[in-house]
PDB file of N, CA and C in Angstrom:
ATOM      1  N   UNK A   1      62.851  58.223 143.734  1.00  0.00           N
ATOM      2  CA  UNK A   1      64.121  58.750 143.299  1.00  0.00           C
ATOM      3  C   UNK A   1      63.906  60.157 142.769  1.00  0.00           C
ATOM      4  N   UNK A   2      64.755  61.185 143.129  1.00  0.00           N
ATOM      5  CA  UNK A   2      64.724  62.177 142.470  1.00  0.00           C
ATOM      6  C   UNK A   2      64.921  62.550 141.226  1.00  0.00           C
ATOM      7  N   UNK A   3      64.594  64.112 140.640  1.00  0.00           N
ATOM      8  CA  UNK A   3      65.103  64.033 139.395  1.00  0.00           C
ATOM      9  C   UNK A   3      66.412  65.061 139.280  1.00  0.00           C
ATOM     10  N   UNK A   4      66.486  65.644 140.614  1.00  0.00           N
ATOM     11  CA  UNK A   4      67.636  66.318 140.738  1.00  0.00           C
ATOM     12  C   UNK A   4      68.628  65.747 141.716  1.00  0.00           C
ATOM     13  N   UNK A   5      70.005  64.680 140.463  1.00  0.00           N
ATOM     14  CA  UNK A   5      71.016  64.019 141.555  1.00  0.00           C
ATOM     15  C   UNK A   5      71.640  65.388 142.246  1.00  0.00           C
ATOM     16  N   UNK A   6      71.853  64.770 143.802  1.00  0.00           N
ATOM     17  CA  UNK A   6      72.842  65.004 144.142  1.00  0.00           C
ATOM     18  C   UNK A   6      74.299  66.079 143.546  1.00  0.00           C
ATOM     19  N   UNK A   7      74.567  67.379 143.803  1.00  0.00           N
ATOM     20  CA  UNK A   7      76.195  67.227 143.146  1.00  0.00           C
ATOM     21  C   UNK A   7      77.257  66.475 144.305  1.00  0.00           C
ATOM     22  N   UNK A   8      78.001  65.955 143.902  1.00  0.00           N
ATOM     23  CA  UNK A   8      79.140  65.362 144.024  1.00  0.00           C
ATOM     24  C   UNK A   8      80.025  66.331 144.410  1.00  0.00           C
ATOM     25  N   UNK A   9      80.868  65.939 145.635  1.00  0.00           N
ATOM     26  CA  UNK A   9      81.992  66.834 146.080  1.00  0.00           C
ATOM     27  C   UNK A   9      83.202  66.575 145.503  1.00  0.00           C
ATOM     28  N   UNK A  10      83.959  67.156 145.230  1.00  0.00           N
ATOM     29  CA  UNK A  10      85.294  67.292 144.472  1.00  0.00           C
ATOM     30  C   UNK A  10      86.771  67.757 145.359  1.00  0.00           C
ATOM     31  N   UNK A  11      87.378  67.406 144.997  1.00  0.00           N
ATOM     32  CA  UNK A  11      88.841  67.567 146.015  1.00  0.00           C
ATOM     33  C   UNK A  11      89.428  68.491 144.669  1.00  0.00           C
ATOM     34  N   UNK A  12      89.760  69.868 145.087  1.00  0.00           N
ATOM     35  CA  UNK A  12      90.388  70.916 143.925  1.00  0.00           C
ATOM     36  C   UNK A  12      91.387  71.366 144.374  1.00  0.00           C
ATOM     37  N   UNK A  13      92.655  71.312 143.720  1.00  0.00           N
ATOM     38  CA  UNK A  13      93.964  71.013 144.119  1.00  0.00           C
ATOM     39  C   UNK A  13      94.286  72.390 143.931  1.00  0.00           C
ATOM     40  N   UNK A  14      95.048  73.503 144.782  1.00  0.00           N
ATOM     41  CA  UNK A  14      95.188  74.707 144.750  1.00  0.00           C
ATOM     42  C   UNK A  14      96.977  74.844 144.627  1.00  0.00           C
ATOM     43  N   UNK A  15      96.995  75.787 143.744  1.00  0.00           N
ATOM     44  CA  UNK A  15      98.466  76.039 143.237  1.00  0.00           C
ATOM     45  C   UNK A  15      98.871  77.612 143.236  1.00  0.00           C
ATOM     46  N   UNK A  16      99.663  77.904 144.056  1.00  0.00           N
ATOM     47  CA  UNK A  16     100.012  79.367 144.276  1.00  0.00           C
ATOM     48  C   UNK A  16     101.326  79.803 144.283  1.00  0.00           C
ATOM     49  N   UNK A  17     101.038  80.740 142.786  1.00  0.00           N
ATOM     50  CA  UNK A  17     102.110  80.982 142.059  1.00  0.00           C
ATOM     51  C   UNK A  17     102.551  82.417 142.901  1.00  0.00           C
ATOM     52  N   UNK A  18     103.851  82.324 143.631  1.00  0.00           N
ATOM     53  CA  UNK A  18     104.281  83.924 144.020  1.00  0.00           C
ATOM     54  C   UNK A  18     105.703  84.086 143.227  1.00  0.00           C
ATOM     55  N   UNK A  19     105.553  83.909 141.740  1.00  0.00           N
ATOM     56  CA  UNK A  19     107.186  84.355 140.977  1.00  0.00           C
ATOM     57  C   UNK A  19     107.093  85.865 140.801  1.00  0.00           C
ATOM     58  N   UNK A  20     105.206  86.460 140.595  1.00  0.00           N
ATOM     59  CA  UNK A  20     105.339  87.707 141.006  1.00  0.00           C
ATOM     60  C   UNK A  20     105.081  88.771 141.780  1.00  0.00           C
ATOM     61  N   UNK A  21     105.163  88.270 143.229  1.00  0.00           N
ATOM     62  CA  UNK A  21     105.058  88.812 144.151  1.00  0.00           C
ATOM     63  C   UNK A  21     105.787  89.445 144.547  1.00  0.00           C
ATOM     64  N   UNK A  22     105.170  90.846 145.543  1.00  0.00           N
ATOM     65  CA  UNK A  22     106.067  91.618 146.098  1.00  0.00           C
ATOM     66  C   UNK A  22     106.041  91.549 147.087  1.00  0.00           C
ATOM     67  N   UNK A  23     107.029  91.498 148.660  1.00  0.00           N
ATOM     68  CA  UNK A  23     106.610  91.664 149.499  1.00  0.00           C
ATOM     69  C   UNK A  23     107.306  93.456 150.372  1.00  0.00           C
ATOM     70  N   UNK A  24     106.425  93.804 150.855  1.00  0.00           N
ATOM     71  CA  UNK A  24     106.261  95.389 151.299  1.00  0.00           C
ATOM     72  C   UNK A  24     106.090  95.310 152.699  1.00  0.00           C
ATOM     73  N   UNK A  25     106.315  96.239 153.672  1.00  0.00           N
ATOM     74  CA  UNK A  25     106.207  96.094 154.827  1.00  0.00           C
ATOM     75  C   UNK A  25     105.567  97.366 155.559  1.00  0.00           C
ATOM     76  N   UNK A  26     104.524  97.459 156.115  1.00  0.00           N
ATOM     77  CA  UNK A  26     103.647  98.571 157.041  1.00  0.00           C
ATOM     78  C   UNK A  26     103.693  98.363 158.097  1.00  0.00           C
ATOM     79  N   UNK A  27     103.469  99.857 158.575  1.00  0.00           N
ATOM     80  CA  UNK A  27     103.315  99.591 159.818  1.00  0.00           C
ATOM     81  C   UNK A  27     102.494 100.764 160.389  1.00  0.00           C
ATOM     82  N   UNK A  28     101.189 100.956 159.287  1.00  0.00           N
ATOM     83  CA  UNK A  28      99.840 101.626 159.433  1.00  0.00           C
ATOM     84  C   UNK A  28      99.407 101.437 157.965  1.00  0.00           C
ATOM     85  N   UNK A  29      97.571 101.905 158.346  1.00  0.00           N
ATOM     86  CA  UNK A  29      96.518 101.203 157.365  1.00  0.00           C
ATOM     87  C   UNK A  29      95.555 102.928 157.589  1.00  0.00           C
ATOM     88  N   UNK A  30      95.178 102.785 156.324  1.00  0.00           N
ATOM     89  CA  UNK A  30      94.440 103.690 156.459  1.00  0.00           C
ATOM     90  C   UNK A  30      93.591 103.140 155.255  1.00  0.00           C
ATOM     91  N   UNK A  31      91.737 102.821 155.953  1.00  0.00           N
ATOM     92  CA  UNK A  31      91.042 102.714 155.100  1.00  0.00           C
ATOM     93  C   UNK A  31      90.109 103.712 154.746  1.00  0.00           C
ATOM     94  N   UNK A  32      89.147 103.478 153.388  1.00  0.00           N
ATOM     95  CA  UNK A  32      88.320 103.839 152.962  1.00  0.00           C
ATOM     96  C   UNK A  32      87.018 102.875 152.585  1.00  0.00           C
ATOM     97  N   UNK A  33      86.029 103.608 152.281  1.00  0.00           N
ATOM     98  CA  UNK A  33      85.013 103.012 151.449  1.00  0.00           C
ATOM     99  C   UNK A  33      83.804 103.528 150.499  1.00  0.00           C
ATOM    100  N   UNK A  34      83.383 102.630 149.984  1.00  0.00           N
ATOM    101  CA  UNK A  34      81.898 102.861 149.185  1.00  0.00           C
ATOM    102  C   UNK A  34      81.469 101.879 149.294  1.00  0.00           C
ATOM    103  N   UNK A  35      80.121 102.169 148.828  1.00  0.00           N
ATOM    104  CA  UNK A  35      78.843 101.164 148.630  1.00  0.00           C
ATOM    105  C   UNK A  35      79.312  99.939 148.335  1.00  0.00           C
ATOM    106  N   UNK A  36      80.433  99.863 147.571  1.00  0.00           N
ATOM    107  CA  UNK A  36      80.549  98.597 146.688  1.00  0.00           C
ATOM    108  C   UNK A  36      82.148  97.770 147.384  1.00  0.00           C
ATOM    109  N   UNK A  37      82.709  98.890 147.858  1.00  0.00           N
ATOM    110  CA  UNK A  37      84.168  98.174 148.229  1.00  0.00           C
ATOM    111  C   UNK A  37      84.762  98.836 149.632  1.00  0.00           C
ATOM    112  N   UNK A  38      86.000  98.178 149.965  1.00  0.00           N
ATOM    113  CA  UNK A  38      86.727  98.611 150.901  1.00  0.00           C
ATOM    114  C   UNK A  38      88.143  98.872 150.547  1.00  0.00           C
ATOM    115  N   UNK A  39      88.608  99.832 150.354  1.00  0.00           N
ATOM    116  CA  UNK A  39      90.149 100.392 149.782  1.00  0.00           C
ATOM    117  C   UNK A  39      90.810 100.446 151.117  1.00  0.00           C
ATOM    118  N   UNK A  40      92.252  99.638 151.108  1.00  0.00           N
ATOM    119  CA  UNK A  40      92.797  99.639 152.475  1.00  0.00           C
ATOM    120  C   UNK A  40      94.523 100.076 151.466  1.00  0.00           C
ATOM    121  N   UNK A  41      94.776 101.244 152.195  1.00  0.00           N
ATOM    122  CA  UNK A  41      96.403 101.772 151.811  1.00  0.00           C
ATOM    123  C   UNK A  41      97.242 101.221 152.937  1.00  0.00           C
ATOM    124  N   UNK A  42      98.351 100.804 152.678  1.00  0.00           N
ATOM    125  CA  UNK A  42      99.532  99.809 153.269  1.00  0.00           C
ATOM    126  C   UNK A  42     100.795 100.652 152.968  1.00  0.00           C
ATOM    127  N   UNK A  43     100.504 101.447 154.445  1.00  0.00           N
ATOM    128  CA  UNK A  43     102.568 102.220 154.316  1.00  0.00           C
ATOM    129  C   UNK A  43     102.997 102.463 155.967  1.00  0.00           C
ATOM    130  N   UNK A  44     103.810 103.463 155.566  1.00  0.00           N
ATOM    131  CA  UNK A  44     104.991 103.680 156.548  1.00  0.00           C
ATOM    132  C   UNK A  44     104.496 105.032 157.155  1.00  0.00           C
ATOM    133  N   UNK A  45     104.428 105.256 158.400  1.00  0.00           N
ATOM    134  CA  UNK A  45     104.395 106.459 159.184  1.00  0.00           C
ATOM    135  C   UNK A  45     106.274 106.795 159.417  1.00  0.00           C
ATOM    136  N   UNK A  46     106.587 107.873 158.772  1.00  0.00           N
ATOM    137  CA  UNK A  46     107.765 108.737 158.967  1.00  0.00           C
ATOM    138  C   UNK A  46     107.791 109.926 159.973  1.00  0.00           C
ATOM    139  N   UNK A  47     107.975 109.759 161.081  1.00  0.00           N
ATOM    140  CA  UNK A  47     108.119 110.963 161.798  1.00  0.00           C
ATOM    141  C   UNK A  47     109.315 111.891 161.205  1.00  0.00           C
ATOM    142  N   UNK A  48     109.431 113.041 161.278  1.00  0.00           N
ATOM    143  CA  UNK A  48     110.038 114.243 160.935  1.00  0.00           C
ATOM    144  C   UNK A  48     109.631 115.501 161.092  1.00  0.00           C
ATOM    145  N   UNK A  49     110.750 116.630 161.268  1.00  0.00           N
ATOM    146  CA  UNK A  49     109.927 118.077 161.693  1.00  0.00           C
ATOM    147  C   UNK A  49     109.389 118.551 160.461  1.00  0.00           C
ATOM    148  N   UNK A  50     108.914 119.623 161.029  1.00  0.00           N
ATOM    149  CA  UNK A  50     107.624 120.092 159.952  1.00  0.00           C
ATOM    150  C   UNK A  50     108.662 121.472 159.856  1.00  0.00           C
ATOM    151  N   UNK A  51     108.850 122.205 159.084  1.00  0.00           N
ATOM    152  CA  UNK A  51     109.335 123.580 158.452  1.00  0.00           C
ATOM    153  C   UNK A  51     109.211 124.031 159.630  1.00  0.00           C
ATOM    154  N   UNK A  52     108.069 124.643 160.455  1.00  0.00           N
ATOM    155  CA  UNK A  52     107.926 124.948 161.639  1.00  0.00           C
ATOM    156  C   UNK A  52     108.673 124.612 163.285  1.00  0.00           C
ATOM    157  N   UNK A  53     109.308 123.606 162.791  1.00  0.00           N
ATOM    158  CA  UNK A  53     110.350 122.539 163.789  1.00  0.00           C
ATOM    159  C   UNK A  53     108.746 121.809 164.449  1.00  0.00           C
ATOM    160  N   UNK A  54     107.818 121.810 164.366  1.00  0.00           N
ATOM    161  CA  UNK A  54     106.639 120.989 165.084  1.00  0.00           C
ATOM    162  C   UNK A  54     106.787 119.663 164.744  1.00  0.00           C
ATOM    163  N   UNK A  55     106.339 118.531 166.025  1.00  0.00           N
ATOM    164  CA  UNK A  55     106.926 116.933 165.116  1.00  0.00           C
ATOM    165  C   UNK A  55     105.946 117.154 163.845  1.00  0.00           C
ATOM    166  N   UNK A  56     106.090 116.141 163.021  1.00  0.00           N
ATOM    167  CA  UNK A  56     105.346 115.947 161.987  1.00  0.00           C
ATOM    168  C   UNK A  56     105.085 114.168 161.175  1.00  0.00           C
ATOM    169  N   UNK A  57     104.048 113.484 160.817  1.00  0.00           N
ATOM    170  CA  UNK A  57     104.646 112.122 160.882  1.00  0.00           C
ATOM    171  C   UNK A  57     103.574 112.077 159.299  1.00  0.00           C
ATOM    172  N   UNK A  58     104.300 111.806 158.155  1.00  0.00           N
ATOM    173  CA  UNK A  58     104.402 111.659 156.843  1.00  0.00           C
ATOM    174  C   UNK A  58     103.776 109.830 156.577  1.00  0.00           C
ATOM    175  N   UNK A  59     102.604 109.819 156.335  1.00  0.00           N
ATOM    176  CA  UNK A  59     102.275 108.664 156.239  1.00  0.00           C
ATOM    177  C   UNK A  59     102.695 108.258 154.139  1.00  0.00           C
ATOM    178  N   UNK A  60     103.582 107.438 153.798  1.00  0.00           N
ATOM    179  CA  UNK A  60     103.735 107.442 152.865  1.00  0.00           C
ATOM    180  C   UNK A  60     103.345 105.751 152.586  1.00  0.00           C
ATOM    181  N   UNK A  61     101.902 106.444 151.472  1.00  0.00           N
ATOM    182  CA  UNK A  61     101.429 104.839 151.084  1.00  0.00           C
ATOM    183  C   UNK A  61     102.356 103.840 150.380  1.00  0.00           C
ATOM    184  N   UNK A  62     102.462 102.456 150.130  1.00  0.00           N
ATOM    185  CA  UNK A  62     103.118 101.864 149.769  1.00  0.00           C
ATOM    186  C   UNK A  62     102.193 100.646 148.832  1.00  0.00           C
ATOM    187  N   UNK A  63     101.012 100.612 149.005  1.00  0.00           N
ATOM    188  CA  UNK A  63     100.456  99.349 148.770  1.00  0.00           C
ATOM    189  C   UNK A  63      98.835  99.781 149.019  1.00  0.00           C
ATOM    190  N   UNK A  64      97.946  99.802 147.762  1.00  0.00           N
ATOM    191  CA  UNK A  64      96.480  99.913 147.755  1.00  0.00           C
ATOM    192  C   UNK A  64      95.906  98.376 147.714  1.00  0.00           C
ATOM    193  N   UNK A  65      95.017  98.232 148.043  1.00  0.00           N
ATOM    194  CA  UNK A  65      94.249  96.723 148.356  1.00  0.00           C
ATOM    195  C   UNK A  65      92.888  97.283 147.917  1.00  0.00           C
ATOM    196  N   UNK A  66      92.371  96.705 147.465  1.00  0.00           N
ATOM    197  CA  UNK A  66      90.928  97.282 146.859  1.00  0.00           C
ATOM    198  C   UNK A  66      89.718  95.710 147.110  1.00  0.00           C
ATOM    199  N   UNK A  67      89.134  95.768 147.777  1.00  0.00           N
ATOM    200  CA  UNK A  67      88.094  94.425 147.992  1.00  0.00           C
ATOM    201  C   UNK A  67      86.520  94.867 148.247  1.00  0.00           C
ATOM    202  N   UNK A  68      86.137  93.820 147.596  1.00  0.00           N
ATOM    203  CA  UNK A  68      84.782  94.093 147.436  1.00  0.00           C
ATOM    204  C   UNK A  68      84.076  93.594 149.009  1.00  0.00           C
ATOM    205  N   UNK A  69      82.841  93.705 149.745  1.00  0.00           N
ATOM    206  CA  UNK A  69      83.011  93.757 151.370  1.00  0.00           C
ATOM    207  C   UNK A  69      82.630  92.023 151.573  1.00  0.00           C
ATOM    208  N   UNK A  70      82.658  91.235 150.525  1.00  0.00           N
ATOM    209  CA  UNK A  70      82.597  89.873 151.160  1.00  0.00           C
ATOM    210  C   UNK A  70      83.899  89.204 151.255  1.00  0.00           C
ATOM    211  N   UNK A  71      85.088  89.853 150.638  1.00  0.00           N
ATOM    212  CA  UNK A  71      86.745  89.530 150.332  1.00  0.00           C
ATOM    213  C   UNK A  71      86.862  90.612 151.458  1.00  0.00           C
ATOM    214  N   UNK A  72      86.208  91.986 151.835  1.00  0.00           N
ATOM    215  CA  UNK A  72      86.615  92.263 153.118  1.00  0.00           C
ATOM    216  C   UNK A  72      86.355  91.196 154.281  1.00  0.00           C
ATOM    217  N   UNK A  73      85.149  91.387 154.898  1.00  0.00           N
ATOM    218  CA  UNK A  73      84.672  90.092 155.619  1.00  0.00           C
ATOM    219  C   UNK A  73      85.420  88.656 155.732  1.00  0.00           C
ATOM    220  N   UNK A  74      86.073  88.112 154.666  1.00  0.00           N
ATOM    221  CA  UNK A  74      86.818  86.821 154.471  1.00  0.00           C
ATOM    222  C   UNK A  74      87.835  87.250 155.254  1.00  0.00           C
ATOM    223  N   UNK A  75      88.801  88.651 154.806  1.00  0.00           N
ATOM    224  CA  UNK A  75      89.890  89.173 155.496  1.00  0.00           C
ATOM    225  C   UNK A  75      89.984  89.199 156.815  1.00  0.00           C
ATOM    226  N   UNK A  76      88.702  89.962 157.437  1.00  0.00           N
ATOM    227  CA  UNK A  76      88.614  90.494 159.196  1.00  0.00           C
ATOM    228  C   UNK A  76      88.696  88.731 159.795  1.00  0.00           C
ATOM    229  N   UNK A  77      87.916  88.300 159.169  1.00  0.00           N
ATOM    230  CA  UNK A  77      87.802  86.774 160.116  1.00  0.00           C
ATOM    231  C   UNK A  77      89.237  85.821 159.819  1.00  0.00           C
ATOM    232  N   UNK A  78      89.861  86.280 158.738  1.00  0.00           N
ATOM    233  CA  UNK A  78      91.076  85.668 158.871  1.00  0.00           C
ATOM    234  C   UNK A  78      92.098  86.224 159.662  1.00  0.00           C
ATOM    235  N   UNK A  79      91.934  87.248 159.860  1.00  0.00           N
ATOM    236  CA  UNK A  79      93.022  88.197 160.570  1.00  0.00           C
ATOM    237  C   UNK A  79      92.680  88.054 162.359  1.00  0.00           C
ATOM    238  N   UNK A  80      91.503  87.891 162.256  1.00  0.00           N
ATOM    239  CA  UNK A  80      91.108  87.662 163.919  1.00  0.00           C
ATOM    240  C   UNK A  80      91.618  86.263 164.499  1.00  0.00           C
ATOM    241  N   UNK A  81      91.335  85.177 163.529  1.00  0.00           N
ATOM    242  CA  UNK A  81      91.255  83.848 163.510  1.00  0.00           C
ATOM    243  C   UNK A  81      93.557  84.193 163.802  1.00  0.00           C
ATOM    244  N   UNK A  82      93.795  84.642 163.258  1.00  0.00           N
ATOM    245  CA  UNK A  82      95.829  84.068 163.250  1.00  0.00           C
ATOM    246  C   UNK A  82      96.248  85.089 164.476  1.00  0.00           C
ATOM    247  N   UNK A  83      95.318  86.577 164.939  1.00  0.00           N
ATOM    248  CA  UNK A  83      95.590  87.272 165.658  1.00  0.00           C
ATOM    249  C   UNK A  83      94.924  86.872 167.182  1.00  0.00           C
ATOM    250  N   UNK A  84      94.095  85.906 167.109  1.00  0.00           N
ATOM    251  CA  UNK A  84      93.342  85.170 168.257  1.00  0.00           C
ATOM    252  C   UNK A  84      94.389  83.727 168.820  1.00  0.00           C
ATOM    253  N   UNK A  85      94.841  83.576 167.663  1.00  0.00           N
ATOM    254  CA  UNK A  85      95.877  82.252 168.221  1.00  0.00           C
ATOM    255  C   UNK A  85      97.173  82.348 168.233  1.00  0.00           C
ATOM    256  N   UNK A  86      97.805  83.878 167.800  1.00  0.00           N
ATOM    257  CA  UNK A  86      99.197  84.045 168.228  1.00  0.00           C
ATOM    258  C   UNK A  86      98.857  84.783 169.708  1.00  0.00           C
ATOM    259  N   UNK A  87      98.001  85.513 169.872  1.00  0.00           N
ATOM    260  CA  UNK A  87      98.266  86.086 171.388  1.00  0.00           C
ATOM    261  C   UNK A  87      97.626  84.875 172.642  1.00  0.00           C
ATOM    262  N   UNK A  88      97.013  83.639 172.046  1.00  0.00           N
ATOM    263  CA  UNK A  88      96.760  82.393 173.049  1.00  0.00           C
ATOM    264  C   UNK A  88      98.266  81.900 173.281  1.00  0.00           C
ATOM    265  N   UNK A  89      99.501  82.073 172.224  1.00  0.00           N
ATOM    266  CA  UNK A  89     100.577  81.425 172.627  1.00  0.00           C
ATOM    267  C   UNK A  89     101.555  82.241 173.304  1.00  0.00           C
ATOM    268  N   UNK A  90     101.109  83.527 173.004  1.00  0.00           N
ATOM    269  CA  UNK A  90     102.117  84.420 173.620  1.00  0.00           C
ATOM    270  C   UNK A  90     102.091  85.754 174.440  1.00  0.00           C
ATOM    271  N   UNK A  91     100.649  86.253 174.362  1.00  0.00           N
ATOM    272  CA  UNK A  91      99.899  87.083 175.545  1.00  0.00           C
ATOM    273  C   UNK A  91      99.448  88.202 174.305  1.00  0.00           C
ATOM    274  N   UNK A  92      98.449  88.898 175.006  1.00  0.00           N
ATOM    275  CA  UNK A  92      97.999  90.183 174.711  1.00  0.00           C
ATOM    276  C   UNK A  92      98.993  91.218 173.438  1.00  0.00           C
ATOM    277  N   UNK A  93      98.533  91.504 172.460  1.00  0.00           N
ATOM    278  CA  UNK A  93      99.428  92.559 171.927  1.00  0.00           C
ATOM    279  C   UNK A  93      98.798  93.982 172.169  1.00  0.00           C
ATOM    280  N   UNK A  94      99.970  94.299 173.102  1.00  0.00           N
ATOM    281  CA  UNK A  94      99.365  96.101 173.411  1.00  0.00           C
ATOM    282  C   UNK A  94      99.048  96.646 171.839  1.00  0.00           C
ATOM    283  N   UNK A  95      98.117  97.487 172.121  1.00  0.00           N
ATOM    284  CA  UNK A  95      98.218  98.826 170.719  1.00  0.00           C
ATOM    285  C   UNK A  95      98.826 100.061 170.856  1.00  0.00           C
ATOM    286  N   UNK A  96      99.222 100.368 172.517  1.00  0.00           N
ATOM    287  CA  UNK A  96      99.624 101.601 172.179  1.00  0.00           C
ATOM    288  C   UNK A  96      99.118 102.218 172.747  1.00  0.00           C
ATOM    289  N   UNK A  97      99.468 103.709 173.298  1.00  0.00           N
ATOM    290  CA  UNK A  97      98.872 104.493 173.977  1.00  0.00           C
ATOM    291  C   UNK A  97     100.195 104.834 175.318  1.00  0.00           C
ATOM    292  N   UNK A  98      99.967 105.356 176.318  1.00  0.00           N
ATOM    293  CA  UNK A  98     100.460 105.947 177.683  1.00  0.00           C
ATOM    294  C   UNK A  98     101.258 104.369 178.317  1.00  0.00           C
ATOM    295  N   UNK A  99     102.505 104.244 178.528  1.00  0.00           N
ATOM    296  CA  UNK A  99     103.007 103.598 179.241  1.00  0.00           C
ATOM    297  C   UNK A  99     103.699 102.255 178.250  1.00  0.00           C
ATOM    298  N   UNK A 100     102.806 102.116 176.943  1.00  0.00           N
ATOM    299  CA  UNK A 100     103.455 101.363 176.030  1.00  0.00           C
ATOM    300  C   UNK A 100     103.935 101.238 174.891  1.00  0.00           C
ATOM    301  N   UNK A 101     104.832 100.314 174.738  1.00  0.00           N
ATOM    302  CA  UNK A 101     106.160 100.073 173.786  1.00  0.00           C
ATOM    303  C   UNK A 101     105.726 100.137 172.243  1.00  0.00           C
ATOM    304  N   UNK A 102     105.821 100.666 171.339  1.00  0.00           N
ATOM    305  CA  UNK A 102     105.265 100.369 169.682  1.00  0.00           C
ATOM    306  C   UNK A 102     106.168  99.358 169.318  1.00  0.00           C
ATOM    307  N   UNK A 103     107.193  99.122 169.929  1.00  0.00           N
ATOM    308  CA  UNK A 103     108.050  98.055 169.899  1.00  0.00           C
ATOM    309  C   UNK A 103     108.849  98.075 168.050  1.00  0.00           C
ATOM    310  N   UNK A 104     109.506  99.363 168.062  1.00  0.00           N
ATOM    311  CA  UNK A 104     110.059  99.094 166.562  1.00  0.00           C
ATOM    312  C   UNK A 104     109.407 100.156 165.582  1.00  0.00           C
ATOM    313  N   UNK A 105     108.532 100.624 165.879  1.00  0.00           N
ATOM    314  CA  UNK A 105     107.606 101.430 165.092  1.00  0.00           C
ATOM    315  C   UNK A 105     108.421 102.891 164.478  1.00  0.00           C
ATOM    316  N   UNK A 106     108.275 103.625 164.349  1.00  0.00           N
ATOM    317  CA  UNK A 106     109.142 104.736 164.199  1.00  0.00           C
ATOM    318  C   UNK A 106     108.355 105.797 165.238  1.00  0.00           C
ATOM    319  N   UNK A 107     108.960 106.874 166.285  1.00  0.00           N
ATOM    320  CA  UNK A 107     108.494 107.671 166.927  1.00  0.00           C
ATOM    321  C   UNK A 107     109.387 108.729 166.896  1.00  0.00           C
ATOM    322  N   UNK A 108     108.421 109.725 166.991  1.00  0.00           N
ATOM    323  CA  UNK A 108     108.643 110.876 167.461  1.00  0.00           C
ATOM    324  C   UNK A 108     109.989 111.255 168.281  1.00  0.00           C
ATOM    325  N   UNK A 109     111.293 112.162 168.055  1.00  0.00           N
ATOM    326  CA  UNK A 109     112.072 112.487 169.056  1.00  0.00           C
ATOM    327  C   UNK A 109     111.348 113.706 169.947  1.00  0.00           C
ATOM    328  N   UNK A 110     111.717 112.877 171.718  1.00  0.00           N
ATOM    329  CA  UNK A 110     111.078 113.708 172.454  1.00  0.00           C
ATOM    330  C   UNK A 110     112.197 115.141 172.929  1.00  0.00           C
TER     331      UNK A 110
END
């Protein structure tokens, strides 16, 4: 017999309080980092002319996220994991580029 039992698994009942939550809406990310973390800003790309009449597109942050890179890491694999099984039910999501739709995004008048 040992002298180190076993620990015992436990069933821990999770309770998630959102009375103060906000919810915000993006539709671009612009990260950063250091040694120690990953800073991800959550806003809105505003197209508009520039003084110059040139387009111009005003990224105005809305929402800082600050995670240390193993709460990053938790993130990417959760985001792959819900972004891997909505496009199995419903196809490919373009990103963008020559020929496709941002579908809602704000753009540029041509």
């Amino acid at each position: 017999m040992s002298d180190n039992p076993q620990p015992q698994s436990q069933q821990v009942q999770l309770r998630i309080d959102e009375s103060r939550m906000d919810t915000t809406y993006a539709n671009t990310i612009r990260t950063s980092t250091t040694p120690d973390e990953v800073v991800l800003d959550f806003g809105i790309n505003l197209p508009m002319p520039s003084p110059d009449g040139k387009p111009l597109i005003s990224f105005n942050v809305g929402s800082r996220i600050v995670l240390n890179w193993r709460g990053a890491k938790r993130l990417a694999i959760s985001l792959g994991q819900v972004i891997r099984q909505f496009e199995e039910r419903n196809g490919e999501i373009p990103l963008g580029g020559t020929g496709e739709s941002s579908q809602g995004g704000p753009r540029l008048a041509e």
